[in-house]
C-alpha atoms as a PDB file:
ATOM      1  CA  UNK A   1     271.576   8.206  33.591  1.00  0.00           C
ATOM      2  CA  UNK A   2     275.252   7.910  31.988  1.00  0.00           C
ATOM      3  CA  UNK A   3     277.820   5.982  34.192  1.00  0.00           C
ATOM      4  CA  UNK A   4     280.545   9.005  35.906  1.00  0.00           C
ATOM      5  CA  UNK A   5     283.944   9.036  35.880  1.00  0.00           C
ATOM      6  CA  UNK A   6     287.032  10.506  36.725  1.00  0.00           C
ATOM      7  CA  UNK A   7     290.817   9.491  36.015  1.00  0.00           C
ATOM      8  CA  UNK A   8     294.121  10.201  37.924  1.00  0.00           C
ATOM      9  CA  UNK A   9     297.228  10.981  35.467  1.00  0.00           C
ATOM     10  CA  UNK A  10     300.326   9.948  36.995  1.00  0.00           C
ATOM     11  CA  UNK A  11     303.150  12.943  36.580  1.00  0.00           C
ATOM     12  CA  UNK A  12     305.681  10.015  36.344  1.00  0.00           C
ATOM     13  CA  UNK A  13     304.686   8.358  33.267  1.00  0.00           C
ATOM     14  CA  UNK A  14     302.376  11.042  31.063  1.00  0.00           C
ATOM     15  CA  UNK A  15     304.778  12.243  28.100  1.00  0.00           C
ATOM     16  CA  UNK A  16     301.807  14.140  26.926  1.00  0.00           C
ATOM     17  CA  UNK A  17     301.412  12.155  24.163  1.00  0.00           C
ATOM     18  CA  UNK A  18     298.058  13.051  23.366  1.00  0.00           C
ATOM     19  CA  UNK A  19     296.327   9.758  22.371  1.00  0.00           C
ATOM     20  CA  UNK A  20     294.273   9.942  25.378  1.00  0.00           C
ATOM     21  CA  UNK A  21     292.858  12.761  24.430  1.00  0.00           C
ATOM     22  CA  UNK A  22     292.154  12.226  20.994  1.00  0.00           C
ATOM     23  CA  UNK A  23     290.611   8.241  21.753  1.00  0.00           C
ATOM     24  CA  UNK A  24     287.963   9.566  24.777  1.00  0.00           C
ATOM     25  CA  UNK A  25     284.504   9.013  23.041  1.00  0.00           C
ATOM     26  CA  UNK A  26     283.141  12.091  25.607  1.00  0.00           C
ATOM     27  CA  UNK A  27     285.608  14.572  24.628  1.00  0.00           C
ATOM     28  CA  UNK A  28     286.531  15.924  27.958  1.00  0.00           C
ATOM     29  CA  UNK A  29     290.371  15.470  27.893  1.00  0.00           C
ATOM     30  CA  UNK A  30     292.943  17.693  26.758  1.00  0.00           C
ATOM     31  CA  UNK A  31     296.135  18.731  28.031  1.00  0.00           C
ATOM     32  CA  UNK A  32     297.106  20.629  31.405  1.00  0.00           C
ATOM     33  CA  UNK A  33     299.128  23.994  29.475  1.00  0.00           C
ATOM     34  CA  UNK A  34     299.040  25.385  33.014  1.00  0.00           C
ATOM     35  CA  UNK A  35     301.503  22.635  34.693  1.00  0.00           C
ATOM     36  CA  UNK A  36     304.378  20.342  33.541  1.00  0.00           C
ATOM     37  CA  UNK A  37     305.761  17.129  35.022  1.00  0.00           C
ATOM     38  CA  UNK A  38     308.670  16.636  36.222  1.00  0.00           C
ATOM     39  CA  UNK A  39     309.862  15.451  32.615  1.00  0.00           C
ATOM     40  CA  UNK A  40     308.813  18.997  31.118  1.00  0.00           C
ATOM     41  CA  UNK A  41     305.563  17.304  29.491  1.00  0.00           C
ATOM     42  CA  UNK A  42     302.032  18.875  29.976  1.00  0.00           C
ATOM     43  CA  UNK A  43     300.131  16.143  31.341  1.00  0.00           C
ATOM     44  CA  UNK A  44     296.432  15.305  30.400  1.00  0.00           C
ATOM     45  CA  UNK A  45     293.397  16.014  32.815  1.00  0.00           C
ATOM     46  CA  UNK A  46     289.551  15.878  32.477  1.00  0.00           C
ATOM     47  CA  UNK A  47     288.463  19.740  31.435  1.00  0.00           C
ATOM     48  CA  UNK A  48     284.739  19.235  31.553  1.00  0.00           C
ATOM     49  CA  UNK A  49     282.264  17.348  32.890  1.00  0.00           C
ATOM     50  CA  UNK A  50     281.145  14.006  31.123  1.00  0.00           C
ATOM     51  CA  UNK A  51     283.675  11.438  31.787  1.00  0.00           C
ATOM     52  CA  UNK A  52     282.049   7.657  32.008  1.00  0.00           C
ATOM     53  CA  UNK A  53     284.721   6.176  32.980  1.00  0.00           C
ATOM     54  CA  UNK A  54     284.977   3.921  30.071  1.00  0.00           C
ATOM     55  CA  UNK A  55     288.466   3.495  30.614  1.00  0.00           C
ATOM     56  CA  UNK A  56     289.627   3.810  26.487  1.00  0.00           C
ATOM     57  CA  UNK A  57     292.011   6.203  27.705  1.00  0.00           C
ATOM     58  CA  UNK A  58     293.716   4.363  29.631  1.00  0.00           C
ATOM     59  CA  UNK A  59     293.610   1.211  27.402  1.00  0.00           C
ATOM     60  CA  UNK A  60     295.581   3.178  24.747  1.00  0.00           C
ATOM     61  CA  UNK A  61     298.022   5.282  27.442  1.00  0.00           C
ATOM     62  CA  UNK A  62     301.500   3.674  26.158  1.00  0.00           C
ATOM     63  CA  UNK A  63     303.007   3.959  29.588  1.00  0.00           C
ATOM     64  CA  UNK A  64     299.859   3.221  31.579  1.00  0.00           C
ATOM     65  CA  UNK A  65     299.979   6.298  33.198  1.00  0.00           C
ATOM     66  CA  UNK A  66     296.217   6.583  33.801  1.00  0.00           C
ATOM     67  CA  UNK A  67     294.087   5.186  36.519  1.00  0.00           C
ATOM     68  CA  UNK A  68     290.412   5.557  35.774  1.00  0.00           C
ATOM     69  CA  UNK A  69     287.725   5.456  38.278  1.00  0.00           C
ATOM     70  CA  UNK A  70     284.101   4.885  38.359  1.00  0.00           C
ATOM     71  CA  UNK A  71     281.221   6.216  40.186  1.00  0.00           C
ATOM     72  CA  UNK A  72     278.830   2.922  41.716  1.00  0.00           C
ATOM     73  CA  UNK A  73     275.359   3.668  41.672  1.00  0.00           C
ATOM     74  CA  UNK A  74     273.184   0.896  42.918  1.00  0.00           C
ATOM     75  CA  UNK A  75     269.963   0.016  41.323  1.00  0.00           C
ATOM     76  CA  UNK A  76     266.746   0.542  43.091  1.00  0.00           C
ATOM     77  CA  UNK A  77     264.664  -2.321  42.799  1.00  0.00           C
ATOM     78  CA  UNK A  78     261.558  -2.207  40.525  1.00  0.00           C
ATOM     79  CA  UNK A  79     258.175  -2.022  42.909  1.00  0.00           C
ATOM     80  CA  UNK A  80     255.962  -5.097  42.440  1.00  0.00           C
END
């Protein structure tokens, strides 16, 4: 079962730059053309289901306006 995800995008910093979206291996970021910051960008936000929580988009965010966060699931031990 794939790792789940979700990010926070900080109206602050985004500039809707767009390399978030285009470096997210799952696809499920794009950005928000319903709202704008308080800079007049459109920020980014998860659209659909599937994020990992991989963190790439944050890596390449140039003003580290993402926080990513990942579900724990703990393992259940094998029976002996």
């Amino acid at each position: 079962m794939p790792a789940k995800g979700w990010i926070e995008v900080s109206d602050r910093y985004c500039k809707g730059c767009e390399l978030c979206v285009s470096a997210c291996p799952q696809d499920v970021l794009e950005l928000d053309k319903e709202r704008l910051t308080p800079k007049g960008y459109h920020p980014a936000h998860i659209f659909k289901e599937g994020c990992t929580g991989c963190a790439i988009c944050a890596l390449v965010c140039p003003d580290a306006a993402i926080t990513v966060y990942r579900e724990i699931t703990k393992a259940v031990p094998a029976a002996v």
